[in-house]
PDB file of N, CA and C in Angstrom:
ATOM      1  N   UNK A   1     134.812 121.874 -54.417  1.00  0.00           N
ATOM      2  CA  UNK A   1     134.408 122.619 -53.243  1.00  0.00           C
ATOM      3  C   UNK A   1     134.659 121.761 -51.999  1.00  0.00           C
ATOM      4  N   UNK A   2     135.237 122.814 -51.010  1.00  0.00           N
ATOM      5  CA  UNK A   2     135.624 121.455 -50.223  1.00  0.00           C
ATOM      6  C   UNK A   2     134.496 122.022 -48.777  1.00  0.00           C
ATOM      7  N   UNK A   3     134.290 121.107 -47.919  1.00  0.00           N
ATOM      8  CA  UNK A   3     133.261 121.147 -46.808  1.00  0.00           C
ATOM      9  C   UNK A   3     133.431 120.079 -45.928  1.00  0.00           C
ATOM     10  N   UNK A   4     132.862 120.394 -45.099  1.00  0.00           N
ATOM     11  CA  UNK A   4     132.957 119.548 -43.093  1.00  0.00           C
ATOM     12  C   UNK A   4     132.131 118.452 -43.672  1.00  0.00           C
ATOM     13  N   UNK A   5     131.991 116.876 -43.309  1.00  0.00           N
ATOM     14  CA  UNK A   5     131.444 115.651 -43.462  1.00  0.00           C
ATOM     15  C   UNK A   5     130.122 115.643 -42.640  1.00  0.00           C
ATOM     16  N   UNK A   6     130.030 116.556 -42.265  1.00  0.00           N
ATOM     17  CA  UNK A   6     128.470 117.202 -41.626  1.00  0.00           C
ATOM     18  C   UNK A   6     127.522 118.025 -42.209  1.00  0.00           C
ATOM     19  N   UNK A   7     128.286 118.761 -43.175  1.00  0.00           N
ATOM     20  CA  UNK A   7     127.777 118.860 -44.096  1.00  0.00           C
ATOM     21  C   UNK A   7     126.935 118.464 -45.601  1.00  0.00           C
ATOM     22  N   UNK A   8     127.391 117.643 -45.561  1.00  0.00           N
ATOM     23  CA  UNK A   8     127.431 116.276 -46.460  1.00  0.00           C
ATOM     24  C   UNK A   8     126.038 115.681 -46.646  1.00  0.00           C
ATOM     25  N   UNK A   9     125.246 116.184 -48.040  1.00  0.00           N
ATOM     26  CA  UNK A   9     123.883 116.202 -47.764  1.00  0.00           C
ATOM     27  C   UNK A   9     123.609 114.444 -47.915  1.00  0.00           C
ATOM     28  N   UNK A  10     122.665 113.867 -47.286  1.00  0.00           N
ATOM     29  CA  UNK A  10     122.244 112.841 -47.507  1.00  0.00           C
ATOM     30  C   UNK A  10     122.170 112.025 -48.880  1.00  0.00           C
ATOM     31  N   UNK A  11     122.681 111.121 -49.314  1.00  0.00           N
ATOM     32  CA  UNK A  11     122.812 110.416 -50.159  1.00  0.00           C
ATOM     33  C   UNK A  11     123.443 110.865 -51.194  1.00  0.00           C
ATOM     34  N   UNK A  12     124.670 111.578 -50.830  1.00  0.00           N
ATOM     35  CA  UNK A  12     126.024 112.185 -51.659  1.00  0.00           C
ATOM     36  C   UNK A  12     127.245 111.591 -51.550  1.00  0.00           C
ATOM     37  N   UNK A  13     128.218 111.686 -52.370  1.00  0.00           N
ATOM     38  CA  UNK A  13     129.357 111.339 -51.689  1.00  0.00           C
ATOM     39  C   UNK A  13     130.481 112.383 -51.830  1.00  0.00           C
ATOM     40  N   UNK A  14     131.334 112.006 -51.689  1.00  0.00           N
ATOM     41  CA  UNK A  14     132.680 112.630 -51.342  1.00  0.00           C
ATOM     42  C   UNK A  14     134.117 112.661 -51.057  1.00  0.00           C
ATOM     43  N   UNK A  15     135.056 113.066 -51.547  1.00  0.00           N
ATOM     44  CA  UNK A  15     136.142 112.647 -50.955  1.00  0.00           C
ATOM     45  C   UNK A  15     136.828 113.246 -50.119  1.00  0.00           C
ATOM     46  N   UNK A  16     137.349 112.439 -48.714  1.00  0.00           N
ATOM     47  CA  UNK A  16     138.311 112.678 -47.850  1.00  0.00           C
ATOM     48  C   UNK A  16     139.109 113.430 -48.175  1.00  0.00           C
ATOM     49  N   UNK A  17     139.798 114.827 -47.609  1.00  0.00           N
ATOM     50  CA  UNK A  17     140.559 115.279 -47.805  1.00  0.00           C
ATOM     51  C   UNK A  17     141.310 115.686 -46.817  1.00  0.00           C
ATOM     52  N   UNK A  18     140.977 115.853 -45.466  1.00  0.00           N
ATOM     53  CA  UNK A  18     141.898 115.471 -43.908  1.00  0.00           C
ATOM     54  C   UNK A  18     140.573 115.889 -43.021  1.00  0.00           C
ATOM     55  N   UNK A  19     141.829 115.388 -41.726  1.00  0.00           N
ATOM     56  CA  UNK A  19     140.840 115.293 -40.756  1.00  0.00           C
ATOM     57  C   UNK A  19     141.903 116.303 -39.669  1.00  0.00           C
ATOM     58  N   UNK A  20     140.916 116.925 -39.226  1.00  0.00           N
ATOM     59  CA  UNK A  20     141.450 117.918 -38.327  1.00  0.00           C
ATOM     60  C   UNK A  20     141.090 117.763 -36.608  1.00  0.00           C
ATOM     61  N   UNK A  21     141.879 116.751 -35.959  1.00  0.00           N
ATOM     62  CA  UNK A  21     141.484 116.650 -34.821  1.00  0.00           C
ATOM     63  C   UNK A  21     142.930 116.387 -34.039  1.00  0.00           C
ATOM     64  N   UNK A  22     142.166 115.921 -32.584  1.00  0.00           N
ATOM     65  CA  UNK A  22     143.619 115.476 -32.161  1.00  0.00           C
ATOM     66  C   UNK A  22     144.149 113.633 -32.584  1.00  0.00           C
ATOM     67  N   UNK A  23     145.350 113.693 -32.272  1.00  0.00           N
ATOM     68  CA  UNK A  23     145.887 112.159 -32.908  1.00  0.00           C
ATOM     69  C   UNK A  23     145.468 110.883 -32.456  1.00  0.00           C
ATOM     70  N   UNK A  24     144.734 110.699 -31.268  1.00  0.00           N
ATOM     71  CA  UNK A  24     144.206 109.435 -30.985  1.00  0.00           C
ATOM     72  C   UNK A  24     142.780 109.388 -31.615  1.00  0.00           C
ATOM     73  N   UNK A  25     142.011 110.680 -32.093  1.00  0.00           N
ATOM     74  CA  UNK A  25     140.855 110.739 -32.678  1.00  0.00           C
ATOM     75  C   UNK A  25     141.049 109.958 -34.068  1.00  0.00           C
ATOM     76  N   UNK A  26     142.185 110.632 -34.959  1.00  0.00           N
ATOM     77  CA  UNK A  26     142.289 110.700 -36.000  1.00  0.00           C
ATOM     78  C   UNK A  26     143.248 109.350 -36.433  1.00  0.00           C
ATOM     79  N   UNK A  27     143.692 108.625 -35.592  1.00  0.00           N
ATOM     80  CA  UNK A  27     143.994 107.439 -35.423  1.00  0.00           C
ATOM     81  C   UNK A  27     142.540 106.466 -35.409  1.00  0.00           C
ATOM     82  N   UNK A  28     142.002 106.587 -34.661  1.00  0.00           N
ATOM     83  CA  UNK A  28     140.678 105.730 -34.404  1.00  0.00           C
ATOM     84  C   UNK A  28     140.094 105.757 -36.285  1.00  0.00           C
ATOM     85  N   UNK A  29     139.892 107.119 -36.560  1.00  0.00           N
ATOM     86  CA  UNK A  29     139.225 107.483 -37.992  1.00  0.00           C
ATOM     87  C   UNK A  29     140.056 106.745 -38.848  1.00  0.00           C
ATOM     88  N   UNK A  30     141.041 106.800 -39.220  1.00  0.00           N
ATOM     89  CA  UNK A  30     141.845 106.558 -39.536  1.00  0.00           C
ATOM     90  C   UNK A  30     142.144 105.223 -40.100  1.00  0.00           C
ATOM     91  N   UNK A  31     141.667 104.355 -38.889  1.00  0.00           N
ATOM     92  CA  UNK A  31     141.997 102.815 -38.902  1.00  0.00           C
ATOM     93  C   UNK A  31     140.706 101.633 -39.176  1.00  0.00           C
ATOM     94  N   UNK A  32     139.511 102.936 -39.317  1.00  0.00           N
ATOM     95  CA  UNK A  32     138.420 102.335 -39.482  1.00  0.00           C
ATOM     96  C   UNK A  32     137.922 102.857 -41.382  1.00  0.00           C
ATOM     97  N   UNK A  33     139.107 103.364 -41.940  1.00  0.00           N
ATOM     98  CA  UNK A  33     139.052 103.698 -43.109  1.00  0.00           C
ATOM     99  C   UNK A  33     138.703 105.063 -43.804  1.00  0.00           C
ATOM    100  N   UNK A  34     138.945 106.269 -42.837  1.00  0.00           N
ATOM    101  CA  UNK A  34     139.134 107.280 -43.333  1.00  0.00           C
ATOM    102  C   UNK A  34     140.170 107.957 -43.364  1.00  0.00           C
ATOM    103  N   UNK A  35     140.223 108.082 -44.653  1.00  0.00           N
ATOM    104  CA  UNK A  35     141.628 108.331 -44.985  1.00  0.00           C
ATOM    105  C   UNK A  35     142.041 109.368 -46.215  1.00  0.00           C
ATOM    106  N   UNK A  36     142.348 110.468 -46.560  1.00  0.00           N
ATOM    107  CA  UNK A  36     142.489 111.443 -47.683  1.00  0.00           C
ATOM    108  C   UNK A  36     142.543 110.494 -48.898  1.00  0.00           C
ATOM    109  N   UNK A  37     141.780 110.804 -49.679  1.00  0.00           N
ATOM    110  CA  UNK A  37     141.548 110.502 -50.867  1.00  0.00           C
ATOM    111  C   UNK A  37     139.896 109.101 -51.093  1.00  0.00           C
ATOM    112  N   UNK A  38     139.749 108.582 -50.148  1.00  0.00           N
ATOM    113  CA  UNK A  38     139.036 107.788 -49.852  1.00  0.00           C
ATOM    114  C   UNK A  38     137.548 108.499 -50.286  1.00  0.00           C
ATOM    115  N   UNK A  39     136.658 107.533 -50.501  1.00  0.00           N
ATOM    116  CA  UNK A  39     135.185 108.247 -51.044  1.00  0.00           C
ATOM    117  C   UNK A  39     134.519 107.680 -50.097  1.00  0.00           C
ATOM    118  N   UNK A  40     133.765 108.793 -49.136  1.00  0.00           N
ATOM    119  CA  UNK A  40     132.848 108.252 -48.669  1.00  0.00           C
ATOM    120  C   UNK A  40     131.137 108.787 -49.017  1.00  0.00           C
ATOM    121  N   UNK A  41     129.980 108.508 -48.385  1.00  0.00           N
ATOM    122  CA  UNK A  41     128.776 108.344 -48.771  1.00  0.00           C
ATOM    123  C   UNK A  41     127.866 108.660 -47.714  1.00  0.00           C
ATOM    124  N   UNK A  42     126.965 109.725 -47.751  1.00  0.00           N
ATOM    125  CA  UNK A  42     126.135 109.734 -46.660  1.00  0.00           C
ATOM    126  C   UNK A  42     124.797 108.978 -46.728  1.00  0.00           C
ATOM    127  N   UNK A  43     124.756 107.867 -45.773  1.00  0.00           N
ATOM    128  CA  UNK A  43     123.412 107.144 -45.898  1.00  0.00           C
ATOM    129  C   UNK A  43     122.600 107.626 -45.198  1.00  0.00           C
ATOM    130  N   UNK A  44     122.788 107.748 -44.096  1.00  0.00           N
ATOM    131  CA  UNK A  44     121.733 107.977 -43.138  1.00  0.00           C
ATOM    132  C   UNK A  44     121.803 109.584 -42.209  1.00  0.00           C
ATOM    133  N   UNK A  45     120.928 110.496 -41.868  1.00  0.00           N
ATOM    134  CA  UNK A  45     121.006 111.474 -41.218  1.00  0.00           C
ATOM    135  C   UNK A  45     120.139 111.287 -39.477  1.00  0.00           C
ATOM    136  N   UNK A  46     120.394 111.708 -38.516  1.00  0.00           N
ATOM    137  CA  UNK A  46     119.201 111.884 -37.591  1.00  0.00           C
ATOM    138  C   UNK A  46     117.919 113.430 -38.239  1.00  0.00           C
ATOM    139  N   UNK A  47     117.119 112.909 -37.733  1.00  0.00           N
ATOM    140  CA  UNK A  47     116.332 114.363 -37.590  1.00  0.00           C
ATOM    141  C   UNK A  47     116.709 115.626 -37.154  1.00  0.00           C
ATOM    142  N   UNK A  48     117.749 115.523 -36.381  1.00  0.00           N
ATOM    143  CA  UNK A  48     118.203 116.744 -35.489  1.00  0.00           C
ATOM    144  C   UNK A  48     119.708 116.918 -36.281  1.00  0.00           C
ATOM    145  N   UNK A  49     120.074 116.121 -36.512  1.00  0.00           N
ATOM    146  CA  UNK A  49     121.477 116.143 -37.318  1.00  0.00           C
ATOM    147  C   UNK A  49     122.370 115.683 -35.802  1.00  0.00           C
ATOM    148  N   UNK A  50     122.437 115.202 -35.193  1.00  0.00           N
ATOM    149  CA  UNK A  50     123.700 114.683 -34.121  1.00  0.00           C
ATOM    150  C   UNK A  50     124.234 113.687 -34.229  1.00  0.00           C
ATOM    151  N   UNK A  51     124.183 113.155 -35.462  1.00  0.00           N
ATOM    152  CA  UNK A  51     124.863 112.232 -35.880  1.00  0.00           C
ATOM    153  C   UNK A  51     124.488 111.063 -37.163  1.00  0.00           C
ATOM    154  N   UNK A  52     125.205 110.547 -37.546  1.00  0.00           N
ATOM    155  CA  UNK A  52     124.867 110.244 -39.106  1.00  0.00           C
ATOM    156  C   UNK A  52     125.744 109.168 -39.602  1.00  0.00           C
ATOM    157  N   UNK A  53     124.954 108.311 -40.382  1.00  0.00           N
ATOM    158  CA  UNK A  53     125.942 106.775 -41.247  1.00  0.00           C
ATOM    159  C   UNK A  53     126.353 107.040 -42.130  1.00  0.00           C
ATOM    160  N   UNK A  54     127.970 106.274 -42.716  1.00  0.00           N
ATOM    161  CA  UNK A  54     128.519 107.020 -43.780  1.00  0.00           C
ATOM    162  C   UNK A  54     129.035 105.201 -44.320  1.00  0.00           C
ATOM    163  N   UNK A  55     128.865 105.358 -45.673  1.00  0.00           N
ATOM    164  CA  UNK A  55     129.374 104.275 -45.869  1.00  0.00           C
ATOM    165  C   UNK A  55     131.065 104.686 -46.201  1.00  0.00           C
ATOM    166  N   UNK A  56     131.956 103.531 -46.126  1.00  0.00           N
ATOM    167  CA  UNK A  56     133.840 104.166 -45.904  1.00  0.00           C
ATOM    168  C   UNK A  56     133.827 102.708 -46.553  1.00  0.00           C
ATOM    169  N   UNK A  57     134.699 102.717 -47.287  1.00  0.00           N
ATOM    170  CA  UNK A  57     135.372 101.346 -48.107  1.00  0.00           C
ATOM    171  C   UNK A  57     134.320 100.342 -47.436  1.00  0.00           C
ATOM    172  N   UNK A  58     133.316 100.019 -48.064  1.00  0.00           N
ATOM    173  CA  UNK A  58     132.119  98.776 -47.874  1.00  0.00           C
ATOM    174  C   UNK A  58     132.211  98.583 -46.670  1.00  0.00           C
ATOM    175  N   UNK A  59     132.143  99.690 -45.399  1.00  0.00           N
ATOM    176  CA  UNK A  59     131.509  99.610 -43.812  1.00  0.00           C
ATOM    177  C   UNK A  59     130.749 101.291 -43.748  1.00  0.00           C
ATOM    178  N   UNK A  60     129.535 100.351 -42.810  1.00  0.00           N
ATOM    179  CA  UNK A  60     128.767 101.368 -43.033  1.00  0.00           C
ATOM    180  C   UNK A  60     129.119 101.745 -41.470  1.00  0.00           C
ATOM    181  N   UNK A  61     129.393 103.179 -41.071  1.00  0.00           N
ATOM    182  CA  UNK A  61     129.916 103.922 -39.744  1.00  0.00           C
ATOM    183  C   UNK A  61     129.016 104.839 -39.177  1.00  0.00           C
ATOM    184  N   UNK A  62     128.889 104.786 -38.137  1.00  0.00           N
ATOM    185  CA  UNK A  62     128.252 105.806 -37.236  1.00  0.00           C
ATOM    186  C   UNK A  62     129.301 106.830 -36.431  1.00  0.00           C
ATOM    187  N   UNK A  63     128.627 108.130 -36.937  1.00  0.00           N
ATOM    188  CA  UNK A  63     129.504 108.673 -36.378  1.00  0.00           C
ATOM    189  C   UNK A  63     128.498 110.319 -35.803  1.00  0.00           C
ATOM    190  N   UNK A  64     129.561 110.497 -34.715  1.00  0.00           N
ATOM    191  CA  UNK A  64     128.751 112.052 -33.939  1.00  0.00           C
ATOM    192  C   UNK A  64     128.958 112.892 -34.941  1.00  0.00           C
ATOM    193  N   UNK A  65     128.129 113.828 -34.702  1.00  0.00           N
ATOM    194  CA  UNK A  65     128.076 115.131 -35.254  1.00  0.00           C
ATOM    195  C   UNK A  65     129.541 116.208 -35.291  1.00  0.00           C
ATOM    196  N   UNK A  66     130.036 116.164 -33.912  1.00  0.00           N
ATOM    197  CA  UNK A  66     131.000 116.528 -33.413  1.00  0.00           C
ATOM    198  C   UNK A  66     132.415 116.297 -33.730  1.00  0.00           C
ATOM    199  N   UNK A  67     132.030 115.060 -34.298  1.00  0.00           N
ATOM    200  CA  UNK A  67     133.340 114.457 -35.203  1.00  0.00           C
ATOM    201  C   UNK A  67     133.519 114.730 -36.429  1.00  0.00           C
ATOM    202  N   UNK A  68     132.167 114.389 -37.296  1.00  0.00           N
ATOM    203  CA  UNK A  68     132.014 114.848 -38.549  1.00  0.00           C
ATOM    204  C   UNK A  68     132.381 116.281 -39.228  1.00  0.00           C
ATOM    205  N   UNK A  69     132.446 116.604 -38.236  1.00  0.00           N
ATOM    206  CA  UNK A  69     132.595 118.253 -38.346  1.00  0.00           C
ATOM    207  C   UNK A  69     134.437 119.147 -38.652  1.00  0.00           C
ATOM    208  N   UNK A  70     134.929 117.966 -38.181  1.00  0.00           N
ATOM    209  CA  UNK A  70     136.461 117.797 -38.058  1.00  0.00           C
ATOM    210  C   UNK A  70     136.733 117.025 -39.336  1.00  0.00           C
ATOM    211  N   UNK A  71     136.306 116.978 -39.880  1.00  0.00           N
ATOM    212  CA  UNK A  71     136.776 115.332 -41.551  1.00  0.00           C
ATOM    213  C   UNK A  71     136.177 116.647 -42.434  1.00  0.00           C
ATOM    214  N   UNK A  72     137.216 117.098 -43.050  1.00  0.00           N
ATOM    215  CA  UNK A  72     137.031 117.925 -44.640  1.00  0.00           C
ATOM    216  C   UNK A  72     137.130 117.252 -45.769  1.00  0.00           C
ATOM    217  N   UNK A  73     136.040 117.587 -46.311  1.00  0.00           N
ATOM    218  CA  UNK A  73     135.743 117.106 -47.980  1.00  0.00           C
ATOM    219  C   UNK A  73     135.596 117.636 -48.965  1.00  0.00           C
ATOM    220  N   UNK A  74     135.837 117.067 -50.196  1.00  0.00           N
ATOM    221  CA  UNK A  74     135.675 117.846 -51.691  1.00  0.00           C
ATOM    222  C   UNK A  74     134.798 116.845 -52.429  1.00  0.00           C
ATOM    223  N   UNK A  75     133.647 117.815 -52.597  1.00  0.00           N
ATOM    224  CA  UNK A  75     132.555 116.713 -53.380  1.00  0.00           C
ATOM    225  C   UNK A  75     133.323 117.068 -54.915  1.00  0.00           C
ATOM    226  N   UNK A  76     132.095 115.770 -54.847  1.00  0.00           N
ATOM    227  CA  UNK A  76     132.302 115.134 -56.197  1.00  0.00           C
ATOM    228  C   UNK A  76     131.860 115.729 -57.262  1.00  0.00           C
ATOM    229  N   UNK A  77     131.824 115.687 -58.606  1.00  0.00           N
ATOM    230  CA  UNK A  77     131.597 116.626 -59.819  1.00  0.00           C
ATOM    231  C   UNK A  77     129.689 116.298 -59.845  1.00  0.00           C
ATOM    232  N   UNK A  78     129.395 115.761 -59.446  1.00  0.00           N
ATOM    233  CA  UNK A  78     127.914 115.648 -59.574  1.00  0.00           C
ATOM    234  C   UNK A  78     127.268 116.263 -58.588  1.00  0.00           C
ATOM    235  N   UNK A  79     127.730 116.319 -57.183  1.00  0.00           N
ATOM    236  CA  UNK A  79     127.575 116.556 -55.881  1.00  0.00           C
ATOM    237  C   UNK A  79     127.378 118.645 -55.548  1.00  0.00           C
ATOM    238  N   UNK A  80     127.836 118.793 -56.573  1.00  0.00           N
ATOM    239  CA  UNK A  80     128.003 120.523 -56.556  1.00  0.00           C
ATOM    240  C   UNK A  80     127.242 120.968 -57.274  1.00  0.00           C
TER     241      UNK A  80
END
């Protein structure tokens, strides 16, 4: 099943499957280790949801809501 990285319930993971933004966004994402096929991990949520920590190849990232929302994923066989 695939879904937005905002979606991404707290303490799940997932894999990268693209990112839908413009190219200096997805460059930035990109170079900080998100990348299709890559597993990432939701650690942390806000209360409000505007933004949220993801662990990406052993760095843990902060990222907006707004962004997250653009990074599509396919959980994992446990995750569904």
């Amino acid at each position: 099943m695939t879904i937005t990285l905002n979606k991404l319930e707290l303490d799940s993971s997932a894999i990268i499957e693209s990112i839908k933004t413009d190219q200096p966004t997805k460059e930035r994402l990109e170079s900080l280790g998100f990348l299709p096929g890559v597993r990432i991990f939701a650690v942390v949520k806000t209360p409000l949801g505007s933004s949220g920590v993801y662990l990406c190849l052993n760095s843990m990232i902060a990222l907006r809501e707004e962004v997250t929302a653009l990074i599509e994923v396919r959980l994992e066989a446990n995750n569904e």
